[in-house]
C-alpha atoms as a PDB file:
ATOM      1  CA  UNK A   1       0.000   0.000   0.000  1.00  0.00           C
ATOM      2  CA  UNK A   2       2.335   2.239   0.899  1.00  0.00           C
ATOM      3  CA  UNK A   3       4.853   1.514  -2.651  1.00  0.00           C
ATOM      4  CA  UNK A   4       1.283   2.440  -4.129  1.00  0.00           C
ATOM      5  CA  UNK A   5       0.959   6.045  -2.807  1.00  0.00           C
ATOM      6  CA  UNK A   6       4.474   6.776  -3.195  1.00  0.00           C
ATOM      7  CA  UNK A   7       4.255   5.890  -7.096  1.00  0.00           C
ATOM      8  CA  UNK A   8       0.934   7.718  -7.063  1.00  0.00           C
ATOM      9  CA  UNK A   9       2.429  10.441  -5.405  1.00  0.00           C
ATOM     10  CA  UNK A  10       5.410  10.494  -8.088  1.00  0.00           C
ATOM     11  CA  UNK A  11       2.973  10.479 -10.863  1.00  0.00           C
ATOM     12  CA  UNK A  12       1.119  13.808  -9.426  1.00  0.00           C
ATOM     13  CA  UNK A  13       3.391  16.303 -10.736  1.00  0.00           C
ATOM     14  CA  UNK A  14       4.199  15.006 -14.520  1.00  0.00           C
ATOM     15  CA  UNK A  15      -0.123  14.936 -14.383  1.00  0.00           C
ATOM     16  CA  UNK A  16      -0.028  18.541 -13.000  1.00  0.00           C
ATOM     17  CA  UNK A  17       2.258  19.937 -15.494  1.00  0.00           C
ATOM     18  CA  UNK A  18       0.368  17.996 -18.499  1.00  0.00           C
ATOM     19  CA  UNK A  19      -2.480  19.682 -17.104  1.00  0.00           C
ATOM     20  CA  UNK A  20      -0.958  23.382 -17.038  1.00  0.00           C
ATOM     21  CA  UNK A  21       0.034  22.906 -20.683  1.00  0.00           C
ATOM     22  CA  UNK A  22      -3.463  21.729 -21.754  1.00  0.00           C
ATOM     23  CA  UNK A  23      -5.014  24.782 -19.889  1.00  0.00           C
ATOM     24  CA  UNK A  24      -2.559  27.414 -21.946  1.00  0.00           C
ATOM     25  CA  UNK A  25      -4.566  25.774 -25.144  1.00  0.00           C
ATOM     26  CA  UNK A  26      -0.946  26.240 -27.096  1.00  0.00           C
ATOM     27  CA  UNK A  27      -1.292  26.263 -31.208  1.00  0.00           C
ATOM     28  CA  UNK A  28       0.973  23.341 -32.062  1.00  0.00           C
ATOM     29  CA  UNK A  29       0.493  23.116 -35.467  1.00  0.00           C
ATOM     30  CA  UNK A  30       1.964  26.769 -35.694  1.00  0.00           C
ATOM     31  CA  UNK A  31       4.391  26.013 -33.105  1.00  0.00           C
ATOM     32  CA  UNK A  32       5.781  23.022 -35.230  1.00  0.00           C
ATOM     33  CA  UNK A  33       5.947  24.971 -38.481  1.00  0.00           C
ATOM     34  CA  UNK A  34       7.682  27.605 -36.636  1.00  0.00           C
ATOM     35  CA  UNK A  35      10.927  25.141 -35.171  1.00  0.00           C
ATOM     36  CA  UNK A  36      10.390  23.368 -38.771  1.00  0.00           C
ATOM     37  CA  UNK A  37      11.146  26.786 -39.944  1.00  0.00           C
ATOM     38  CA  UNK A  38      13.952  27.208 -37.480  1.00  0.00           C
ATOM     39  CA  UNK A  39      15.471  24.069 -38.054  1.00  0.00           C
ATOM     40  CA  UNK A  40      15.750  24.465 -41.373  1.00  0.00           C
ATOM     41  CA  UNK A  41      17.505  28.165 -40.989  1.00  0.00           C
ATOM     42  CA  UNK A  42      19.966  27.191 -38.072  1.00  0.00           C
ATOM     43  CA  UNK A  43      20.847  23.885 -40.359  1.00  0.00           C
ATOM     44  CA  UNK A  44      20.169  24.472 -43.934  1.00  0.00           C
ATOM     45  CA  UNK A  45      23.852  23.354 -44.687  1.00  0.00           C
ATOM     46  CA  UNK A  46      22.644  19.794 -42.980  1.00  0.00           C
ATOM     47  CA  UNK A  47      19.701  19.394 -44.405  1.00  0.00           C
ATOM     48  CA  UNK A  48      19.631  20.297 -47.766  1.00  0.00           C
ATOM     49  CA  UNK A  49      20.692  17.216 -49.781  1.00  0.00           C
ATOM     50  CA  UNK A  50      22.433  19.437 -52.808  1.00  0.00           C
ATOM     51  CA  UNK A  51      23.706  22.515 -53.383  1.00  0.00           C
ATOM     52  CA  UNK A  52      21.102  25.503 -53.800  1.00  0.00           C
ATOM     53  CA  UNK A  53      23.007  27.030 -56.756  1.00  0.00           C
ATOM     54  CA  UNK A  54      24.509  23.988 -58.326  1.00  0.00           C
ATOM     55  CA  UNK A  55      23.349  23.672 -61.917  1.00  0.00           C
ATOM     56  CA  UNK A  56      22.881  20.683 -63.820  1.00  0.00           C
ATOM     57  CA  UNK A  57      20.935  21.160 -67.291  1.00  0.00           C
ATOM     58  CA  UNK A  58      20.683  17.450 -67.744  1.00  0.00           C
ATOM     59  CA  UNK A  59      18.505  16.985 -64.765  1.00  0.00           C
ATOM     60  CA  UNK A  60      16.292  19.532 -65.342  1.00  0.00           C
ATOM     61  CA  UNK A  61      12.698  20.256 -64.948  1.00  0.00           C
ATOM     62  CA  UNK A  62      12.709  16.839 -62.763  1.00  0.00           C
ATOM     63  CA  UNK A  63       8.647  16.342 -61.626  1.00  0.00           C
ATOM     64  CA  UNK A  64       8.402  16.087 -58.039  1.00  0.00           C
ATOM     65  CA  UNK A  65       8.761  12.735 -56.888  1.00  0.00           C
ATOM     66  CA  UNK A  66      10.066  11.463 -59.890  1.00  0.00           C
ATOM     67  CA  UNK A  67      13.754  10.870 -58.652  1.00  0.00           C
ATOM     68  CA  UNK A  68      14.516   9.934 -54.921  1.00  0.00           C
ATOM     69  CA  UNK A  69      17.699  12.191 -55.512  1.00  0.00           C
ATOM     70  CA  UNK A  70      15.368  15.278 -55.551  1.00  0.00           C
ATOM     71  CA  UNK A  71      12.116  14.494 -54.099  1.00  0.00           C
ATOM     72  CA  UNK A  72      10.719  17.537 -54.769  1.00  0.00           C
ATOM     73  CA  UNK A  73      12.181  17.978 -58.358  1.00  0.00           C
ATOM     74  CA  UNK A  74      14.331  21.130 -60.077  1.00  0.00           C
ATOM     75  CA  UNK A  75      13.891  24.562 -62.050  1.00  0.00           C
ATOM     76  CA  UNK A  76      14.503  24.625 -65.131  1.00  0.00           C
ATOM     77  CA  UNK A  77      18.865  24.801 -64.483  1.00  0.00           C
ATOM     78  CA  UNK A  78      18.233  21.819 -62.915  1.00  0.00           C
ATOM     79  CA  UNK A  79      18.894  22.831 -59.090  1.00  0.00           C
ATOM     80  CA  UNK A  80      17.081  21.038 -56.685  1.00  0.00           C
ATOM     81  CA  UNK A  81      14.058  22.143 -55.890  1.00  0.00           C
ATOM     82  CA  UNK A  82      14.214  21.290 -51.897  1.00  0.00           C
ATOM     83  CA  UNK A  83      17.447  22.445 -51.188  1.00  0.00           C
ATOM     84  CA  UNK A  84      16.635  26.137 -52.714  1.00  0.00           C
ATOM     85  CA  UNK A  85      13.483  25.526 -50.093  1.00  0.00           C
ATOM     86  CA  UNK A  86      15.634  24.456 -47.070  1.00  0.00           C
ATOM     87  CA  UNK A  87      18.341  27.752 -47.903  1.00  0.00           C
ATOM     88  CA  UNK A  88      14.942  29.617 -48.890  1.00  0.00           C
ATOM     89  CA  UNK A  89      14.010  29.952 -45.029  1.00  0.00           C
ATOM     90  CA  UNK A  90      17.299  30.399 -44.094  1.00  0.00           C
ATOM     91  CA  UNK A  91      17.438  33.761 -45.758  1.00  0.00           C
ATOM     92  CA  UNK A  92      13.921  34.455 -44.515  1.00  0.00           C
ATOM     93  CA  UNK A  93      14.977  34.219 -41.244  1.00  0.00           C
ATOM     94  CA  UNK A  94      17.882  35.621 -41.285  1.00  0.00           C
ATOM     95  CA  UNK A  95      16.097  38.651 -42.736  1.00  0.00           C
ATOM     96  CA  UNK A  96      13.161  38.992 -40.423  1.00  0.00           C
ATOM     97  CA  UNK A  97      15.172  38.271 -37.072  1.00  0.00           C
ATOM     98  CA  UNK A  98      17.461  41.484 -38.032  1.00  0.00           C
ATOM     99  CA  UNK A  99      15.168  43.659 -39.342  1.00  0.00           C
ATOM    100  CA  UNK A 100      12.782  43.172 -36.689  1.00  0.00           C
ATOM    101  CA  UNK A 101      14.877  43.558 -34.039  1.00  0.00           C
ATOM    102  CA  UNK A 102      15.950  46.833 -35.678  1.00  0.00           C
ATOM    103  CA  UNK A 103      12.543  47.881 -36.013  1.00  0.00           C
ATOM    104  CA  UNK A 104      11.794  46.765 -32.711  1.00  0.00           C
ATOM    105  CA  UNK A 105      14.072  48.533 -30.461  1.00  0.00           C
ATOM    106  CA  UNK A 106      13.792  51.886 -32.426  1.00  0.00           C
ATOM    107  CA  UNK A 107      10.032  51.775 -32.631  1.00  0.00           C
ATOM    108  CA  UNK A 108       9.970  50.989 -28.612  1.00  0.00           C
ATOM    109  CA  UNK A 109      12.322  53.554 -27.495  1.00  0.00           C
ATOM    110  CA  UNK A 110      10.695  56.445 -29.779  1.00  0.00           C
ATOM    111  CA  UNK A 111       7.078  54.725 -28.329  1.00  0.00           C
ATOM    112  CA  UNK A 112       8.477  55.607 -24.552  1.00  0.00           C
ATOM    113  CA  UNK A 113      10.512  58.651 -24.872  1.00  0.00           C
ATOM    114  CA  UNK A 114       7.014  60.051 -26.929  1.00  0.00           C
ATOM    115  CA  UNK A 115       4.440  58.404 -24.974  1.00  0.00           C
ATOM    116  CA  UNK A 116       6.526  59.631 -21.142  1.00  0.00           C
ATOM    117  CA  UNK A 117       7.539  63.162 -21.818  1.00  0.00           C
ATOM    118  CA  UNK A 118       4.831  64.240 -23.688  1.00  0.00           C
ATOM    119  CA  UNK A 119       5.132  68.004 -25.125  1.00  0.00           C
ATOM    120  CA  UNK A 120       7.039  68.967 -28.105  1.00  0.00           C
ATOM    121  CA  UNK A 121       9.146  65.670 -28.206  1.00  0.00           C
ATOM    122  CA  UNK A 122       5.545  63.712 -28.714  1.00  0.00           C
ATOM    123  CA  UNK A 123       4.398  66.103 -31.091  1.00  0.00           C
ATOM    124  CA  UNK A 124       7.493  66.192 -33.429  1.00  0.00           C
ATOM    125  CA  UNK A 125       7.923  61.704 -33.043  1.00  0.00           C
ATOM    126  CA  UNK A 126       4.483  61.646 -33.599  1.00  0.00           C
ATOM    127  CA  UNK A 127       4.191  63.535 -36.801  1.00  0.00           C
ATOM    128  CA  UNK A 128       7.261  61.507 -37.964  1.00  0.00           C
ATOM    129  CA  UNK A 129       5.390  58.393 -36.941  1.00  0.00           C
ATOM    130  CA  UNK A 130       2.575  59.214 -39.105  1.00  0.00           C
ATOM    131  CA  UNK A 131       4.433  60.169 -42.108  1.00  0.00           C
ATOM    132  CA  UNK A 132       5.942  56.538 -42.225  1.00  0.00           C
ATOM    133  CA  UNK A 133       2.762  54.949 -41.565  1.00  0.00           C
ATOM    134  CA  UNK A 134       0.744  57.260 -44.204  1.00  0.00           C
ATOM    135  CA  UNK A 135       3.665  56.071 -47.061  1.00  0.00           C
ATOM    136  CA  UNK A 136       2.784  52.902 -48.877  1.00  0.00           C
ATOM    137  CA  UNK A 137       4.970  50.230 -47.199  1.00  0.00           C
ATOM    138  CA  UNK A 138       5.961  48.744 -50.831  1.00  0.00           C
ATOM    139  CA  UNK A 139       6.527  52.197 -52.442  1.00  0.00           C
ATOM    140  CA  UNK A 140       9.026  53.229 -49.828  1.00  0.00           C
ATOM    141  CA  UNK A 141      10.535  49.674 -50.227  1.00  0.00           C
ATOM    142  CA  UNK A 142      10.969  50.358 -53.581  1.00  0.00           C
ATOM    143  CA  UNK A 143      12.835  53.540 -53.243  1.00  0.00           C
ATOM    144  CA  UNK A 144      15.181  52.290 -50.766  1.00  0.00           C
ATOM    145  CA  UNK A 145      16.385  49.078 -52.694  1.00  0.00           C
ATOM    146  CA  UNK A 146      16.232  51.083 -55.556  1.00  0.00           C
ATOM    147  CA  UNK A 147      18.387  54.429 -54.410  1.00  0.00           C
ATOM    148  CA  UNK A 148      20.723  51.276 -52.777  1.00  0.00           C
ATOM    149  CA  UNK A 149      22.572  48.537 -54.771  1.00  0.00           C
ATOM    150  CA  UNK A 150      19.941  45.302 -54.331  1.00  0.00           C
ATOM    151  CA  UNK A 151      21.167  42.814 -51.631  1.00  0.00           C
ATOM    152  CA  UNK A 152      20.402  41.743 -47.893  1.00  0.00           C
ATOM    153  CA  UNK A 153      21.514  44.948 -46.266  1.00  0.00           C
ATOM    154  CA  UNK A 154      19.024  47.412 -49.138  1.00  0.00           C
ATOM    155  CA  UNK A 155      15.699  44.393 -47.830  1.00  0.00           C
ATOM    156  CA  UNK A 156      16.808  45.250 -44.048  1.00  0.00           C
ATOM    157  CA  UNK A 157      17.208  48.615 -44.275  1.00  0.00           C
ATOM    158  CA  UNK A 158      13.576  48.703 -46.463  1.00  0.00           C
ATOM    159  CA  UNK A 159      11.898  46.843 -43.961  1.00  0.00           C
ATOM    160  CA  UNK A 160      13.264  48.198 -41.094  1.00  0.00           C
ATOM    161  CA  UNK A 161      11.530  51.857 -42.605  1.00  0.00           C
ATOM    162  CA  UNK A 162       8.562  50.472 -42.363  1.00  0.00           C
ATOM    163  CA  UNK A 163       7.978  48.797 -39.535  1.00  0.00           C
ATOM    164  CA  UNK A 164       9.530  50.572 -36.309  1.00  0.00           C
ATOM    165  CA  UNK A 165       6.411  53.130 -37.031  1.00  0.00           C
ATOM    166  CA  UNK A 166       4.255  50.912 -35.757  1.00  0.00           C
ATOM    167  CA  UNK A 167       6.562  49.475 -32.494  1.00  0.00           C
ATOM    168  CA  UNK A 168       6.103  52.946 -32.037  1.00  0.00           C
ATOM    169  CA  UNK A 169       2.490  54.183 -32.212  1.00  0.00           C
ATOM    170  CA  UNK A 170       0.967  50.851 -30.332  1.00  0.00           C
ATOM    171  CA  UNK A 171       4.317  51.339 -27.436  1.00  0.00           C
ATOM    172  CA  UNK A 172       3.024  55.038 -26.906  1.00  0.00           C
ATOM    173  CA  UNK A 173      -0.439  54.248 -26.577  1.00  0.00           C
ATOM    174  CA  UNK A 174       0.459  51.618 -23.383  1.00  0.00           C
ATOM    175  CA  UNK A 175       3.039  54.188 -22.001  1.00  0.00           C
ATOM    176  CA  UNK A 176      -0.161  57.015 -22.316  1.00  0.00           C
ATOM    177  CA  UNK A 177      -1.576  54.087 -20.017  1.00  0.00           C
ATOM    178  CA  UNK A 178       0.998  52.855 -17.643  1.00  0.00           C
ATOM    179  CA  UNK A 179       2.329  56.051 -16.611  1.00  0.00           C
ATOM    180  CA  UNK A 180      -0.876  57.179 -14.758  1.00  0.00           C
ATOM    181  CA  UNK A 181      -0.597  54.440 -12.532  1.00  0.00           C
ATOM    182  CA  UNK A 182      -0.208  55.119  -8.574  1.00  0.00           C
ATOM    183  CA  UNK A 183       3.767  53.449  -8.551  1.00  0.00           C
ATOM    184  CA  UNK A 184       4.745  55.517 -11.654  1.00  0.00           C
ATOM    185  CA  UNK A 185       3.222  58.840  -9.840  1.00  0.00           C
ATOM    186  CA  UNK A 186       5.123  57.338  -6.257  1.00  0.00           C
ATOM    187  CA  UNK A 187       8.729  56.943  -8.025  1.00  0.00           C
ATOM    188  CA  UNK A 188       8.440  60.014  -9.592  1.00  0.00           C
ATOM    189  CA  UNK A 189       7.625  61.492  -6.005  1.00  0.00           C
ATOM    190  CA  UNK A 190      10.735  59.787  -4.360  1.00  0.00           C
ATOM    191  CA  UNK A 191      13.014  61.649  -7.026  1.00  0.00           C
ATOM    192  CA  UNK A 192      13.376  58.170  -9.132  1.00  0.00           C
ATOM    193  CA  UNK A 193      14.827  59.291 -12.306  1.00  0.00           C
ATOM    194  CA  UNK A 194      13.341  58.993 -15.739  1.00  0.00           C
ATOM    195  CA  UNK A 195      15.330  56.782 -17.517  1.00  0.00           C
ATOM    196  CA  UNK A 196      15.066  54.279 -14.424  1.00  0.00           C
ATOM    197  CA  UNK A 197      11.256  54.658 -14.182  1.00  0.00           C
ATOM    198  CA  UNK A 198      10.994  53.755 -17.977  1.00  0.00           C
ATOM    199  CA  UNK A 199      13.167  51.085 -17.623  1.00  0.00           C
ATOM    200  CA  UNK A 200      12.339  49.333 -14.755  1.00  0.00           C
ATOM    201  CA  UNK A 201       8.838  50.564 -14.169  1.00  0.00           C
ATOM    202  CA  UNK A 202       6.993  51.077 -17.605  1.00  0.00           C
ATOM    203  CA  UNK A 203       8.948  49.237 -20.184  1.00  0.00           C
ATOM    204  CA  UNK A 204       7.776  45.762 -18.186  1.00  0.00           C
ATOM    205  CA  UNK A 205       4.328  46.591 -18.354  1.00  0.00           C
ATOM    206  CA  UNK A 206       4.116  47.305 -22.655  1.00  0.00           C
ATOM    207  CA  UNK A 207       6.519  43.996 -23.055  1.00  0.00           C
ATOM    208  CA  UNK A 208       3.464  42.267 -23.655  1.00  0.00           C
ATOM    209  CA  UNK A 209       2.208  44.136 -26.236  1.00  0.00           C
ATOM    210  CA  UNK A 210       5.932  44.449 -27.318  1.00  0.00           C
ATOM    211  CA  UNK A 211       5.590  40.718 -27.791  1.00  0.00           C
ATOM    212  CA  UNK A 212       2.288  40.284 -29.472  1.00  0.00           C
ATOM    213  CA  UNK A 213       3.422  42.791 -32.155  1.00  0.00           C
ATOM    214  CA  UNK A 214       6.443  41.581 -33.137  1.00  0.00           C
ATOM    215  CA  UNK A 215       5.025  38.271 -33.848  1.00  0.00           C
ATOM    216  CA  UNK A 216       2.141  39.790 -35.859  1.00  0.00           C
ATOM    217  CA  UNK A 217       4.687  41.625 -37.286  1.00  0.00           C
ATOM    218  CA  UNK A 218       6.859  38.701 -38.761  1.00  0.00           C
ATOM    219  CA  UNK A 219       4.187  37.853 -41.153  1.00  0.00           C
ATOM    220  CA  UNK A 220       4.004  41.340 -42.919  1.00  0.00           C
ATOM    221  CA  UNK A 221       8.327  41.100 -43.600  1.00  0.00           C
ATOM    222  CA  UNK A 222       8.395  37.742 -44.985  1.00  0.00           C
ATOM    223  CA  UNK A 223       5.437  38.823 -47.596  1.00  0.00           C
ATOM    224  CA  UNK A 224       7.536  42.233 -47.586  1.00  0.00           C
ATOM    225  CA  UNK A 225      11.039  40.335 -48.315  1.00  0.00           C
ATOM    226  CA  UNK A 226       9.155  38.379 -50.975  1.00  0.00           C
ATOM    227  CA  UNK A 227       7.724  40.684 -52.894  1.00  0.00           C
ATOM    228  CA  UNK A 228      10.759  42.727 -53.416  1.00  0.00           C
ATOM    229  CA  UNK A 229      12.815  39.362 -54.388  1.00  0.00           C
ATOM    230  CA  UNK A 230       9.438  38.293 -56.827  1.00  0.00           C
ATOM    231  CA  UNK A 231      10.031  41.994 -58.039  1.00  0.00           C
ATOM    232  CA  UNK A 232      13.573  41.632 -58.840  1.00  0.00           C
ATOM    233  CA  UNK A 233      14.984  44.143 -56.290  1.00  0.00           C
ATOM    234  CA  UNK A 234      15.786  42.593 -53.547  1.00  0.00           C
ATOM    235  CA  UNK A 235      18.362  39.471 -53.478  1.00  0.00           C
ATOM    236  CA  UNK A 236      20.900  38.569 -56.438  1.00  0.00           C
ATOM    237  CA  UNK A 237      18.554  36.747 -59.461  1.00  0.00           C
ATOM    238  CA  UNK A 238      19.137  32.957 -58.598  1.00  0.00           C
ATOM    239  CA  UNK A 239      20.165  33.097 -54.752  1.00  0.00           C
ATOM    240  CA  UNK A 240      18.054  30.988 -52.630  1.00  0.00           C
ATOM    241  CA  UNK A 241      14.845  33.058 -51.433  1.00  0.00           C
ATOM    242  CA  UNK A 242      11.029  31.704 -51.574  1.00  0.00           C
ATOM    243  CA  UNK A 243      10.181  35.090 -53.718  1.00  0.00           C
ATOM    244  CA  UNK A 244      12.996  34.769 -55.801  1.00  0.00           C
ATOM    245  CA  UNK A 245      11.757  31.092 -56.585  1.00  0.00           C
ATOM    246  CA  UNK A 246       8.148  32.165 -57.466  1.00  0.00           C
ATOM    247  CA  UNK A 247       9.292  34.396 -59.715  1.00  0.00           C
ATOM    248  CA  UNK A 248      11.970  32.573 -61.485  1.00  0.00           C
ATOM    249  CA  UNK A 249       8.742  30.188 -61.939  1.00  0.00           C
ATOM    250  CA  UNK A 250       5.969  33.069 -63.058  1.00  0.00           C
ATOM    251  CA  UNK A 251       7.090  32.441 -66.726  1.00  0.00           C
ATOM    252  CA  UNK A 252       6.801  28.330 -66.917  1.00  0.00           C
ATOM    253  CA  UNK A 253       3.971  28.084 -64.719  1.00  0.00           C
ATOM    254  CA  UNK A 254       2.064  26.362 -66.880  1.00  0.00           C
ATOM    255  CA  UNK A 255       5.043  23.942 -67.822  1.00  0.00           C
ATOM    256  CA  UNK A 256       6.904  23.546 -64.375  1.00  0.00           C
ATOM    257  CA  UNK A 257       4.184  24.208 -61.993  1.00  0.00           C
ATOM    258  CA  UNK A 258       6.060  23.180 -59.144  1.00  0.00           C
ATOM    259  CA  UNK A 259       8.663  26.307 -59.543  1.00  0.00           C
ATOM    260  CA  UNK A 260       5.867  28.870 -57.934  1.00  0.00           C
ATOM    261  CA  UNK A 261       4.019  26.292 -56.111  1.00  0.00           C
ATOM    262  CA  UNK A 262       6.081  24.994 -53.692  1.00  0.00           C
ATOM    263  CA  UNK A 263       7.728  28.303 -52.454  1.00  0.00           C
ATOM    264  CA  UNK A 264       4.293  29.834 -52.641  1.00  0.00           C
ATOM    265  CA  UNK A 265       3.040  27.264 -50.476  1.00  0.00           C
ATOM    266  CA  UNK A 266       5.676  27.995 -48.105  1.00  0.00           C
ATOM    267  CA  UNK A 267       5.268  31.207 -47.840  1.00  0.00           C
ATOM    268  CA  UNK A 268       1.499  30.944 -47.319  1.00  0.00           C
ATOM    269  CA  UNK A 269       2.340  28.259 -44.155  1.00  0.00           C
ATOM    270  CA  UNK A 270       4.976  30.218 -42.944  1.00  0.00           C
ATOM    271  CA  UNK A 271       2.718  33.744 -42.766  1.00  0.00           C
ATOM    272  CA  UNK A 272      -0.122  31.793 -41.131  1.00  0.00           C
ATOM    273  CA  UNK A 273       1.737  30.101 -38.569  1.00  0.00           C
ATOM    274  CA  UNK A 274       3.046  33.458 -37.309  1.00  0.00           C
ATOM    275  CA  UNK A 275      -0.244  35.338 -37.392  1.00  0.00           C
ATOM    276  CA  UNK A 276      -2.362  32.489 -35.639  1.00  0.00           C
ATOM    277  CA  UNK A 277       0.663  32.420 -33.028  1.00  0.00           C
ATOM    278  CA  UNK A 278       0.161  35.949 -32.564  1.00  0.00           C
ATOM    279  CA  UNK A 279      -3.426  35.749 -31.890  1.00  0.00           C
ATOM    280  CA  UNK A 280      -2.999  33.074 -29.510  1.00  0.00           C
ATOM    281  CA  UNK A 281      -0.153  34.849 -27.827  1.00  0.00           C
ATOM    282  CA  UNK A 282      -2.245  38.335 -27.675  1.00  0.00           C
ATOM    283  CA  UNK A 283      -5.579  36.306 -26.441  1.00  0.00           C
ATOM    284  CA  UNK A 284      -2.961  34.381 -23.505  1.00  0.00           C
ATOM    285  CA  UNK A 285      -1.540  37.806 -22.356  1.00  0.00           C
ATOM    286  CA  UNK A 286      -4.620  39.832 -22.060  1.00  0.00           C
ATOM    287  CA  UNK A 287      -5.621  39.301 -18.162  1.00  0.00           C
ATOM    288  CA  UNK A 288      -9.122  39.892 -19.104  1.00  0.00           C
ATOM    289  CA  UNK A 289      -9.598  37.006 -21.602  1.00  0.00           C
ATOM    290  CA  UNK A 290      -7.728  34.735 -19.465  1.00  0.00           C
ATOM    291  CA  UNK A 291     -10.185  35.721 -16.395  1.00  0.00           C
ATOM    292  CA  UNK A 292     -13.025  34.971 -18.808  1.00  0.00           C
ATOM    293  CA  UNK A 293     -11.537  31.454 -20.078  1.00  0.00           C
END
């Protein structure tokens, strides 16, 4: 009896934690894409059974699943069509993490300083903050990677343009919030100073939303980087990248179908994944919908 409580005991606590997972109702299927996605970026060079760039004419234009050498066949250079996928998300990723995190840190810190001091510094970020937003995001992509020399560095630079605007407004409008609270009003009383009381008083209470926009936020650069590559300005023409793909296969759809398909597909998933992970990570963080639930 008593080897029977202890092993029931044991058992409690893998049940518990089971249990607390179930109750955070997490999105796996967008989870999984997401490390699929990250597996493939961190080892592309691994998994990718060819080179992305190595040509071979006499293979080409290769049906999917018509040779076990490339499963999902090749272009019409004869490069495999999986390994350009595999490298494909590499460069997405590489892309997004950077020029998010740009985006993100400028459009936070513009978000406090604005949202905090209020006055003439709110009024001049603020006007600045609506110009970018009142631009067309793919116009002002254009001009960038066209005034720059096309390449990774002209897409990060676009994208970052484009985005920290909006780290910005949605930061402001929870600093507008946060800052009336009694223990802002109290450090500012003690003589706490202002850089300190953003940092360690303010800046905790918008990471949420911090969070829930920057995955939302993923979404809009990988159809961004895309449509600059599918428009020719954005990586080198035949360099691994999903848009680069769909365009190289715009002109032989009909023919090799699979060219546009499969990187479309892709970048469908991909965009999808994110966006359903940010709604579930927006619903788990607001403390009114979790009361509800």
């Amino acid at each position: 009896m008593a080897t029977s409580d202890l092993v029931l005991e044991s058992a409690q606590p893998q049940l518990n934690w089971r249990q607390r997972i179930a109750e955070k109702k997490l999105p796996w299927l967008p989870i999984g894409i997401l490390l699929l996605l990250v597996v493939c970026a961190a080892f592309a060079h691994w998994l990718a059974p060819h080179d992305p760039e190595s040509l071979n004419v006499i293979n080409s234009k290769l049906h999917p699943f018509e040779s076990r050498a490339h499963p999902l066949g090749t272009d019409v250079l004869g490069r495999d069509m999986l390994s350009r996928l595999v490298y494909g998300a590499r460069t997405t990723v590489q892309i997004s993490v950077i020029a998010l995190t740009l985006g993100a840190v400028i459009g936070t810190v513009v978000g406090l300083v604005s949202g905090y001091w209020g006055g003439w510094p709110d009024a001049l970020l603020m006007r600045i903050t609506d110009a970018a937003l009142g631009f067309p995001t793919i116009l002002l992509a254009l001009v960038v990677v066209v005034i720059m020399d096309p390449g990774p560095v002209a897409i990060i630079l676009a994208v970052l343009l484009t985005v920290w605007a909006r780290f910005a407004r949605m930061i402001r409008g929870d600093v507008l919030t946060v800052k009336g609270y009694d223990f802002v009003t109290l450090a500012r009383i003690t003589g706490v100073k202002s850089p300190v009381i953003l940092w360690r008083h303010i800046f905790p209470n918008v990471a949420n939303t911090l969070m829930v926009i920057t995955s939302l936020m993923v979404g809009q650069i990988i159809l961004l980087e895309a449509a600059l590559s599918f428009l020719g300005l954005g990586l080198s023409p035949g360099a691994p990248a999903w848009g680069i793909m769909v365009a190289e296969g715009q002109e032989v759809i009909l023919d090799v179908w699979w060219l546009s398909l499969f990187p479309g597909v892709a970048i469908t998933v991909v965009v999808l994944a994110f966006n359903f992970f940010g709604d579930w990570l927006r619903d788990y963080l607001d403390p009114k919908l979790r009361r509800a639930r």
